[in-house]
Protein backbone atom coordinates (compact mmCIF):
# COMPACT_ATOMS: atom_id res chain seq x y z
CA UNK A 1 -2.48 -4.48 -34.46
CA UNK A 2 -4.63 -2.45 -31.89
CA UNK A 3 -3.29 0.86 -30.65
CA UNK A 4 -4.75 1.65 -26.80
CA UNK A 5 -4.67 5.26 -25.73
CA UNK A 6 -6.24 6.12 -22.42
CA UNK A 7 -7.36 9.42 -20.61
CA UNK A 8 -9.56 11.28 -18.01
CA UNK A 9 -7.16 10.20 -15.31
CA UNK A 10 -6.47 12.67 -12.34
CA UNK A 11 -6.69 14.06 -8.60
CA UNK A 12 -10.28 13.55 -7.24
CA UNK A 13 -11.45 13.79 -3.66
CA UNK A 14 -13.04 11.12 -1.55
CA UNK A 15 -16.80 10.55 -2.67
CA UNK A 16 -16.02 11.85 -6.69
CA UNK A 17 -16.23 10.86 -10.02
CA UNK A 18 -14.41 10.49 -12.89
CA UNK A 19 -14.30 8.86 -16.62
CA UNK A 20 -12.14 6.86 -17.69
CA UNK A 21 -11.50 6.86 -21.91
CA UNK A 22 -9.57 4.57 -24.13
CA UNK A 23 -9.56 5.46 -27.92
CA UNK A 24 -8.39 2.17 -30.05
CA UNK A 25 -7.19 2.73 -33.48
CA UNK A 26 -7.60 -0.20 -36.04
CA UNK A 27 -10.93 -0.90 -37.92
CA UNK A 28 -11.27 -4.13 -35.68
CA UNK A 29 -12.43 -2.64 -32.35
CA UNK A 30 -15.29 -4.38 -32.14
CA UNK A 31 -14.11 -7.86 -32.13
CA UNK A 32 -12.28 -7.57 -29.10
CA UNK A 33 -13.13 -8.48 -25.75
CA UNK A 34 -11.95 -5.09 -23.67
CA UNK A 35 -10.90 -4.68 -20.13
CA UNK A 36 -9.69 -2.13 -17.29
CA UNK A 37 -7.22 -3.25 -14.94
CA UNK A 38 -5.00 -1.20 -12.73
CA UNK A 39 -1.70 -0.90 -10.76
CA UNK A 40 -1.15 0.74 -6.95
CA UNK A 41 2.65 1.29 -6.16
CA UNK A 42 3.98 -1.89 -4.90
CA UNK A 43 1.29 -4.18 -6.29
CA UNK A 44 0.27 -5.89 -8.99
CA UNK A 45 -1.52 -5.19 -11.56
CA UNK A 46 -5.31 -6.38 -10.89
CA UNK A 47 -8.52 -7.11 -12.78
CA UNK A 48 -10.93 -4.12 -12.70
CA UNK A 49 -13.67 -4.77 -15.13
CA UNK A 50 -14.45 -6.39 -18.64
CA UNK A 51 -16.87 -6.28 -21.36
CA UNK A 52 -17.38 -8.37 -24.10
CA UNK A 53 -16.71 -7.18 -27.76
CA UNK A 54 -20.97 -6.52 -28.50
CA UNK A 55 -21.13 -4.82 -25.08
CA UNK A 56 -24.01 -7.23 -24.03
CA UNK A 57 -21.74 -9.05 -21.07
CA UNK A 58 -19.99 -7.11 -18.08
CA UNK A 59 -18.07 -8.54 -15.16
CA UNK A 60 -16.20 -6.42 -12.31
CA UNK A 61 -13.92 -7.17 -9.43
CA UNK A 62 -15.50 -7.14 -6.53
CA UNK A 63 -13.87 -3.96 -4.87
CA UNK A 64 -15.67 -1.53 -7.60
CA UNK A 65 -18.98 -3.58 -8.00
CA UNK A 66 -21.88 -0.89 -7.57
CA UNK A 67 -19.45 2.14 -8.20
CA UNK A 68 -17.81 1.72 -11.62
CA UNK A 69 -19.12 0.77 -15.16
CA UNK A 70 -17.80 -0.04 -17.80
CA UNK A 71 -19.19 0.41 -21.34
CA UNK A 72 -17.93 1.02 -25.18
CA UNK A 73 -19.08 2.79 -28.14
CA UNK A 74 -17.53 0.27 -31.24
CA UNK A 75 -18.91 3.22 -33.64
CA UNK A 76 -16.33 5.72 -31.99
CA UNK A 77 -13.76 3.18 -31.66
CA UNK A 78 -13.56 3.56 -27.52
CA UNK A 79 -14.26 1.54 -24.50
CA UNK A 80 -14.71 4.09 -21.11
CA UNK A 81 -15.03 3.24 -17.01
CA UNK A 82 -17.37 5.51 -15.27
CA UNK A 83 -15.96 5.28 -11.55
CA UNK A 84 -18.01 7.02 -8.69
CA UNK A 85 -17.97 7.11 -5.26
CA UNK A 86 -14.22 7.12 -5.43
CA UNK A 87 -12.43 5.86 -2.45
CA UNK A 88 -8.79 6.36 -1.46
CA UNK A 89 -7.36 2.70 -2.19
CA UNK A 90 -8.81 2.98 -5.91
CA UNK A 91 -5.54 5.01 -6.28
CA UNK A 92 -3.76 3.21 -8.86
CA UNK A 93 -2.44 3.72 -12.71
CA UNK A 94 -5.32 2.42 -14.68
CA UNK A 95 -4.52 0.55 -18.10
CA UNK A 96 -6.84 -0.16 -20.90
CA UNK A 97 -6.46 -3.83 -22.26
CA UNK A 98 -8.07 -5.12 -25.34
CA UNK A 99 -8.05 -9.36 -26.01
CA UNK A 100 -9.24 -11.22 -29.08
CA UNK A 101 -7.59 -15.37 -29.18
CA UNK A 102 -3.73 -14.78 -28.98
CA UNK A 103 -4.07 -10.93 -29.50
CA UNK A 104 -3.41 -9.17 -25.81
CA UNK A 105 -2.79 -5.50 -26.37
CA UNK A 106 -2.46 -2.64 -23.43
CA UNK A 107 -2.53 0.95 -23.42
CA UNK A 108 -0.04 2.82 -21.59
CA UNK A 109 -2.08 3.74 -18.60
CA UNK A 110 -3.73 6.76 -16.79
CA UNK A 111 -3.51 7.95 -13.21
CA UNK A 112 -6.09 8.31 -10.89
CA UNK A 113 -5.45 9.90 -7.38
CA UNK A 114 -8.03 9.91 -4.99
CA UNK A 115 -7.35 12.25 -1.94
CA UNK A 116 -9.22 11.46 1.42
């Protein structure tokens, strides 16, 4: 059983930057392949970015490509999504997902607000 807990959500401007957090419990955090993904009112959820459970292999959606990284610290038990250059349609709750063969667990999401 993996435990997600996100933060560093919130109200940014245009052009800003903020850090994304999600702080796994369970001793087995580094087994599992991690992910972002996110939700805007009236869609569905979508793919942000992923990284695999060493950290050596990244792959984002094409929308954040050049603006957002993801990375993870398996000594501190925590994956995190550096997002800058914010733009308006990254509005969204973001959701922390971690994935290991039939394991799929999710956190229970941030939210990010970028103003224009």
């Amino acid at each position: 059983q993996v435990q997600l807990v996100e933060s560093g959500g919130g109200l940014v401007q245009a052009g800003g930057s903020l850090r994304l957090s999600c702080a796994a419990s369970g001793r087995t955090f580094s087994r599992y392949g991690m992910g972002w993904f996110r939700q805007a009112p009236g869609n569905e959820r979508e793919f942000v970015a992923s990284i695999s459970s060493s950290g050596a292999s990244t792959t984002y959606a094409d929308s954040v490509k050049g603006r957002f990284t993801i990375s993870r610290d398996n000594a501190k038990n925590t994956l995190y999504l550096q997002m800058n250059s914010l733009l308006p349609e990254d509005t969204a709750v973001y959701y922390c997902n971690a994935q290991r063969r039939a394991d799929d667990y999710w956190g229970q999401g941030t939210q990010v607000t970028v103003s224009s």
